[in-house]
Each structure stands twice: as structure tokens, then as C-alpha cells.
C-alpha atoms as a PDB file:
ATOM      1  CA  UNK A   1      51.398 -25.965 -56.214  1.00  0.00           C
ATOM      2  CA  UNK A   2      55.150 -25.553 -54.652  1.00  0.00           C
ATOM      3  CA  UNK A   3      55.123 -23.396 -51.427  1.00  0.00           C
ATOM      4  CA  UNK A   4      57.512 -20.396 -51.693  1.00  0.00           C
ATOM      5  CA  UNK A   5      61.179 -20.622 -49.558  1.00  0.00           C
ATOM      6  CA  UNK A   6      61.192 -17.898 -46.615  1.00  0.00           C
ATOM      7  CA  UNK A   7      63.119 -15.556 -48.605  1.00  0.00           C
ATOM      8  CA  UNK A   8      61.062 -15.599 -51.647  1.00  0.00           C
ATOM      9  CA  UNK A   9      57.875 -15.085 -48.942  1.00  0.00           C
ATOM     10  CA  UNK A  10      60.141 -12.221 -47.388  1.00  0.00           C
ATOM     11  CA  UNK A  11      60.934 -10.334 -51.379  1.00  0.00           C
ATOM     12  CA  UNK A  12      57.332 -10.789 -51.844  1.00  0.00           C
ATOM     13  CA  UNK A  13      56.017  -9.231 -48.678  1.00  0.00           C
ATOM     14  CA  UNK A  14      58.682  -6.537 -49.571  1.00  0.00           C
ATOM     15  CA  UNK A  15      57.063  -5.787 -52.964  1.00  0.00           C
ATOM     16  CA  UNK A  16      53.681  -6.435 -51.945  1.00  0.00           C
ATOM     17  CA  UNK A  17      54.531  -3.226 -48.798  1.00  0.00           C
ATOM     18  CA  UNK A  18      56.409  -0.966 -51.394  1.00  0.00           C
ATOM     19  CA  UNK A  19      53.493  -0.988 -53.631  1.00  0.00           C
ATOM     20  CA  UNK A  20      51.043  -0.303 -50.597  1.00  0.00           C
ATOM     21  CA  UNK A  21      53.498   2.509 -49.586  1.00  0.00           C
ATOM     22  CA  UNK A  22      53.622   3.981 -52.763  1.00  0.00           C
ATOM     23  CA  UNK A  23      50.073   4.062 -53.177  1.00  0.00           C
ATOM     24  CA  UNK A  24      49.562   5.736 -50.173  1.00  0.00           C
ATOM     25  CA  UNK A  25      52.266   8.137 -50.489  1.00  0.00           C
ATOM     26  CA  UNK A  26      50.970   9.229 -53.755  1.00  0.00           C
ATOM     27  CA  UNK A  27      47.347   9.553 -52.058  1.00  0.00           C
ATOM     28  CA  UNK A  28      48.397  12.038 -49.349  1.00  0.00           C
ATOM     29  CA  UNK A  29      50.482  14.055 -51.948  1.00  0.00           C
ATOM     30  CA  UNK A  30      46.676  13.494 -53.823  1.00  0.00           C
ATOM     31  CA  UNK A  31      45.132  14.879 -50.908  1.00  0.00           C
ATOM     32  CA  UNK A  32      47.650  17.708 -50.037  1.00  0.00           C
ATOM     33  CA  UNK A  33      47.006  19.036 -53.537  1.00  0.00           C
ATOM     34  CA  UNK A  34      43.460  19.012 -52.880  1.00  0.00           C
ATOM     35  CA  UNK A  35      43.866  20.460 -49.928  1.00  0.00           C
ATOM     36  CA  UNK A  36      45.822  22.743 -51.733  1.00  0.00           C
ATOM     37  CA  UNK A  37      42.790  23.528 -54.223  1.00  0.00           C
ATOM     38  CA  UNK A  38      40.491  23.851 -51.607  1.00  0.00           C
ATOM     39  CA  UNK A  39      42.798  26.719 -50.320  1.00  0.00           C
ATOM     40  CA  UNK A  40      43.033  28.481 -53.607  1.00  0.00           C
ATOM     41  CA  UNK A  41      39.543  28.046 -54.183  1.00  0.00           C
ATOM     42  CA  UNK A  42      38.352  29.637 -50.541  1.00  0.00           C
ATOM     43  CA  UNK A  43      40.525  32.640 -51.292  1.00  0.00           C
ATOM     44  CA  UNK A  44      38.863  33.312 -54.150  1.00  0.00           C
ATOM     45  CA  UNK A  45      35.766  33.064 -53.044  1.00  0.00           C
ATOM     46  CA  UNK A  46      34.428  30.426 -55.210  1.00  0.00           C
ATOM     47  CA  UNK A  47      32.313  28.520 -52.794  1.00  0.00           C
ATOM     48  CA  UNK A  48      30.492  26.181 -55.345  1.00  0.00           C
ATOM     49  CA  UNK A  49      34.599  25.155 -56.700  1.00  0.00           C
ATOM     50  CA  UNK A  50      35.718  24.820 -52.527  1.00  0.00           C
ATOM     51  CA  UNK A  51      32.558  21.783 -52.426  1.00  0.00           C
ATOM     52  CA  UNK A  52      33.745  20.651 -55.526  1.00  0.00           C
ATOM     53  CA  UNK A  53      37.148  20.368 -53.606  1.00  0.00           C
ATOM     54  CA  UNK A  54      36.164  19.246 -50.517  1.00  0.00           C
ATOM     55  CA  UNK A  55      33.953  16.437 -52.064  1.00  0.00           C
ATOM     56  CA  UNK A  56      36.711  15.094 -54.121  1.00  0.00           C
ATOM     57  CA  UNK A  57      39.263  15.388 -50.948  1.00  0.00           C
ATOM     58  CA  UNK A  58      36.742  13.209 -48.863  1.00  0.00           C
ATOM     59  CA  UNK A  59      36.578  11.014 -51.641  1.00  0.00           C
ATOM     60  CA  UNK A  60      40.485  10.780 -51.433  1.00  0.00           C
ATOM     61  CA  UNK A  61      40.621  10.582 -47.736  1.00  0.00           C
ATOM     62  CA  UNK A  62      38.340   7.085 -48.399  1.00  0.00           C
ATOM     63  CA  UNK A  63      40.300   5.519 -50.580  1.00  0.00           C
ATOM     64  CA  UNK A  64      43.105   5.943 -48.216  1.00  0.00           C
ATOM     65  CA  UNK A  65      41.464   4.603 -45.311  1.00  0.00           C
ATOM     66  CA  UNK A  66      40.978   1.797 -47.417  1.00  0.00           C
ATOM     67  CA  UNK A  67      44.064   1.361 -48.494  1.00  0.00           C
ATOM     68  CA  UNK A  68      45.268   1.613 -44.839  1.00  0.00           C
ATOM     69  CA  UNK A  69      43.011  -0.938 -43.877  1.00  0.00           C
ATOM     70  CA  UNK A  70      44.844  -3.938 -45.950  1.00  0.00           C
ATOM     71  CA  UNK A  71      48.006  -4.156 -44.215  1.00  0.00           C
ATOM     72  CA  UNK A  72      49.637  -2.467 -41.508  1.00  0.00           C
ATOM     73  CA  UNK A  73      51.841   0.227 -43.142  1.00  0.00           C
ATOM     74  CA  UNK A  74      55.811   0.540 -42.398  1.00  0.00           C
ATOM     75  CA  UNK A  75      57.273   3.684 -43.872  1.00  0.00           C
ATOM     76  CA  UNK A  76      60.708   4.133 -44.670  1.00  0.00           C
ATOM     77  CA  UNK A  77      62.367   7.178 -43.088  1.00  0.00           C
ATOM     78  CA  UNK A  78      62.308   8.856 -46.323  1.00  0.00           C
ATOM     79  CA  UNK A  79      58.675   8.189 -46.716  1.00  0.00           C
ATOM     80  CA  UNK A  80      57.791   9.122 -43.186  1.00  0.00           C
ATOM     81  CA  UNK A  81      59.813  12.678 -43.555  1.00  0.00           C
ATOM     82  CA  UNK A  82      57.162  13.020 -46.763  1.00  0.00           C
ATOM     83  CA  UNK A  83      54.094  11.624 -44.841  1.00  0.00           C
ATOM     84  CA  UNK A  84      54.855  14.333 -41.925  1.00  0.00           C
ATOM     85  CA  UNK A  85      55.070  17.003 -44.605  1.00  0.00           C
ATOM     86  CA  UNK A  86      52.313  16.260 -46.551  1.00  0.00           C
ATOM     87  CA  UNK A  87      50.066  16.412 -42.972  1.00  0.00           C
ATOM     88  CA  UNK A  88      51.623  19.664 -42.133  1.00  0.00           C
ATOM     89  CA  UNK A  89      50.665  20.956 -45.511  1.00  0.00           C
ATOM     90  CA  UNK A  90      47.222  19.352 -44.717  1.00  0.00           C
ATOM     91  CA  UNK A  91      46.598  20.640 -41.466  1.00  0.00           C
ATOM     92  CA  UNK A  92      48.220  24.088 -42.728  1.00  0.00           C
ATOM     93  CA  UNK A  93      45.543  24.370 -45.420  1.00  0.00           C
ATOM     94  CA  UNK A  94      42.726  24.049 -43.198  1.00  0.00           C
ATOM     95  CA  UNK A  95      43.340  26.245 -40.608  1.00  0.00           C
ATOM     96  CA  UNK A  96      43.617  28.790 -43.553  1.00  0.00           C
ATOM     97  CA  UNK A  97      40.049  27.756 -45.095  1.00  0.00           C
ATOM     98  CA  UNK A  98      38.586  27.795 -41.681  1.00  0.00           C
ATOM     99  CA  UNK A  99      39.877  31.159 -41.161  1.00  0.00           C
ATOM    100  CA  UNK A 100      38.478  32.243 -44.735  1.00  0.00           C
ATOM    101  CA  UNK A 101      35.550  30.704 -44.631  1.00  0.00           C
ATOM    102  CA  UNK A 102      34.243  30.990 -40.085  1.00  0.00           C
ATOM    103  CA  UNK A 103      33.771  34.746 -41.094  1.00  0.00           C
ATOM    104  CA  UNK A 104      32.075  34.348 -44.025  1.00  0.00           C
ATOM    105  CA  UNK A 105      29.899  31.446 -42.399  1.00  0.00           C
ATOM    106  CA  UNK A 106      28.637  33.600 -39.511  1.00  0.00           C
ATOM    107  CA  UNK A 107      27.549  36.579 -42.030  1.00  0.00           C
ATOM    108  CA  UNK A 108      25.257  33.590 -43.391  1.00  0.00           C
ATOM    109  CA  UNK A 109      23.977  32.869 -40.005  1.00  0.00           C
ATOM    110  CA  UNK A 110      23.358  36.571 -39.307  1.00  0.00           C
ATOM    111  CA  UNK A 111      21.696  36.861 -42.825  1.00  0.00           C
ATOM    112  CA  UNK A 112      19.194  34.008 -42.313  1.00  0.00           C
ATOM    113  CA  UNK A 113      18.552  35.018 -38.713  1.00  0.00           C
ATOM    114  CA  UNK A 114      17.445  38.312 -39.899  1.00  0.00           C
ATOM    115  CA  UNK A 115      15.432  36.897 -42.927  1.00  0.00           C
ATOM    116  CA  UNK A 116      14.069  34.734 -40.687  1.00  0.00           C
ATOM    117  CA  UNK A 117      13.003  37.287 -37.844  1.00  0.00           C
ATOM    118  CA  UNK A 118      11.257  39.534 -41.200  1.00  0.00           C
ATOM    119  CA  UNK A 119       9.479  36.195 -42.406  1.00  0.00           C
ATOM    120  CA  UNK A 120       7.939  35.889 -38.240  1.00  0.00           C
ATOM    121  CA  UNK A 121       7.452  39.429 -38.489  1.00  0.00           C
ATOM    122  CA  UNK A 122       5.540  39.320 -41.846  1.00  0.00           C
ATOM    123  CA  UNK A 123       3.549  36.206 -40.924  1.00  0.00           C
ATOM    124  CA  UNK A 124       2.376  37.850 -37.493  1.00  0.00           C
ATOM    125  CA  UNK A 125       1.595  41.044 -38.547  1.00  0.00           C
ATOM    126  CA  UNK A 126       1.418  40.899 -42.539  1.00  0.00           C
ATOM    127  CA  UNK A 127       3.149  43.059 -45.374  1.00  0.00           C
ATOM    128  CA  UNK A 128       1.925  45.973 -46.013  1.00  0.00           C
END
């Protein structure tokens, strides 16, 4: 086996970190449009479809961390103006879900407390 010259070790650590970048590029535009999804579906109330989001953005989020892990990553300048986007849009998204969905997470809490006070009450003193 011949032993590559430094340039052809330099073009193939080139190629080797433009196909990492590209793969994570295209997995935070992945996981902006999930983001995105989750959004939609939190508007729309369609809590079961905002899991469904939110499992398949984790699942996204993994494979990135992953892909992170192989090699130190060295964006371009055009890449880095998309990768700072793309976490604005991110970040964006889920301070609108939280807004949707804190409200609509402490009307659950107040509904369970008060099923759970009549369930206490019922237990101590029976239904009648």
C-alpha cells in the first residue's frame, strides 16, 4: 500500500470536512423544519402531532451530535451565516411553543389538582 503525498492527504481531509459540513448543514435545516412543524402543530392545537414532532426533532438533534462527534467541524463563512440562522429560527420556534403550550400546561395542572382534591374528597367522605 503507497502512502498518500501531503497534498493528496490535504484534498482528502478537504472532501472528507465538506461532506461532514454538508451533512450537518442539511441536519440543522432538518431540524429547523421540525422545529418549524412543531410550531405549526402547537398553534393548532394538535398535541398528539407536536410529540410526533418533538420525538422526531430529538431524534434529529442525535444524529447531529453524532455527527459532531467525528471530527471537529470548520464552517465556511457562508455556512456559518446559515448555521446562525438556522439556530435563530430554532430558538425562535421554541420560545413560541413554550408560550403556546406554558398556558395550556398549567390549565392541566389546575385540572388534575382539582380532580385530584374530588378523588381525596370522595375517598374520605364517599359519593353520595
Amino acid at each position: 500500500m503507497t502512502e498518500l503525498a501531503p497534498h493528496e492527504k490535504d484534498n482528502m481531509g478537504t472532501m472528507l470536512n465538506n461532506n461532514l459540513n454538508a451533512t450537518i448543514m442539511a441536519l440543522y435545516a432538518a431540524i429547523a423544519n421540525q422545529s418549524q412543524a412543531m410550531l405549526q402543530a402547537a398553534q393548532e392545537g394538535d398535541w398528539d402531532g407536536l410529540c410526533e414532532a418533538e420525538e422526531q426533532c430529538s431524534k434529529l438533534i442525535h444524529e447531529l451530535q453524532n455527527a459532531k462527534a467525528m471530527q471537529e467541524i470548520q464552517l465556511n463563512d457562508a455556512e456559518r451565516s446559515t448555521h446562525i440562522a438556522y439556530l435563530k429560527r430554532i430558538l425562535a420556534d421554541d420560545a413560541a411553543i413554550r408560550d403556546i403550550t406554558e398556558p395550556r400546561l398549567r390549565q392541566l395542572e389546575e385540572f388534575l389538582r382539582a380532580a385530584n382534591n374530588n378523588q381525596r374528597l370522595s375517598n374520605s367522605y364517599g359519593s353520595k
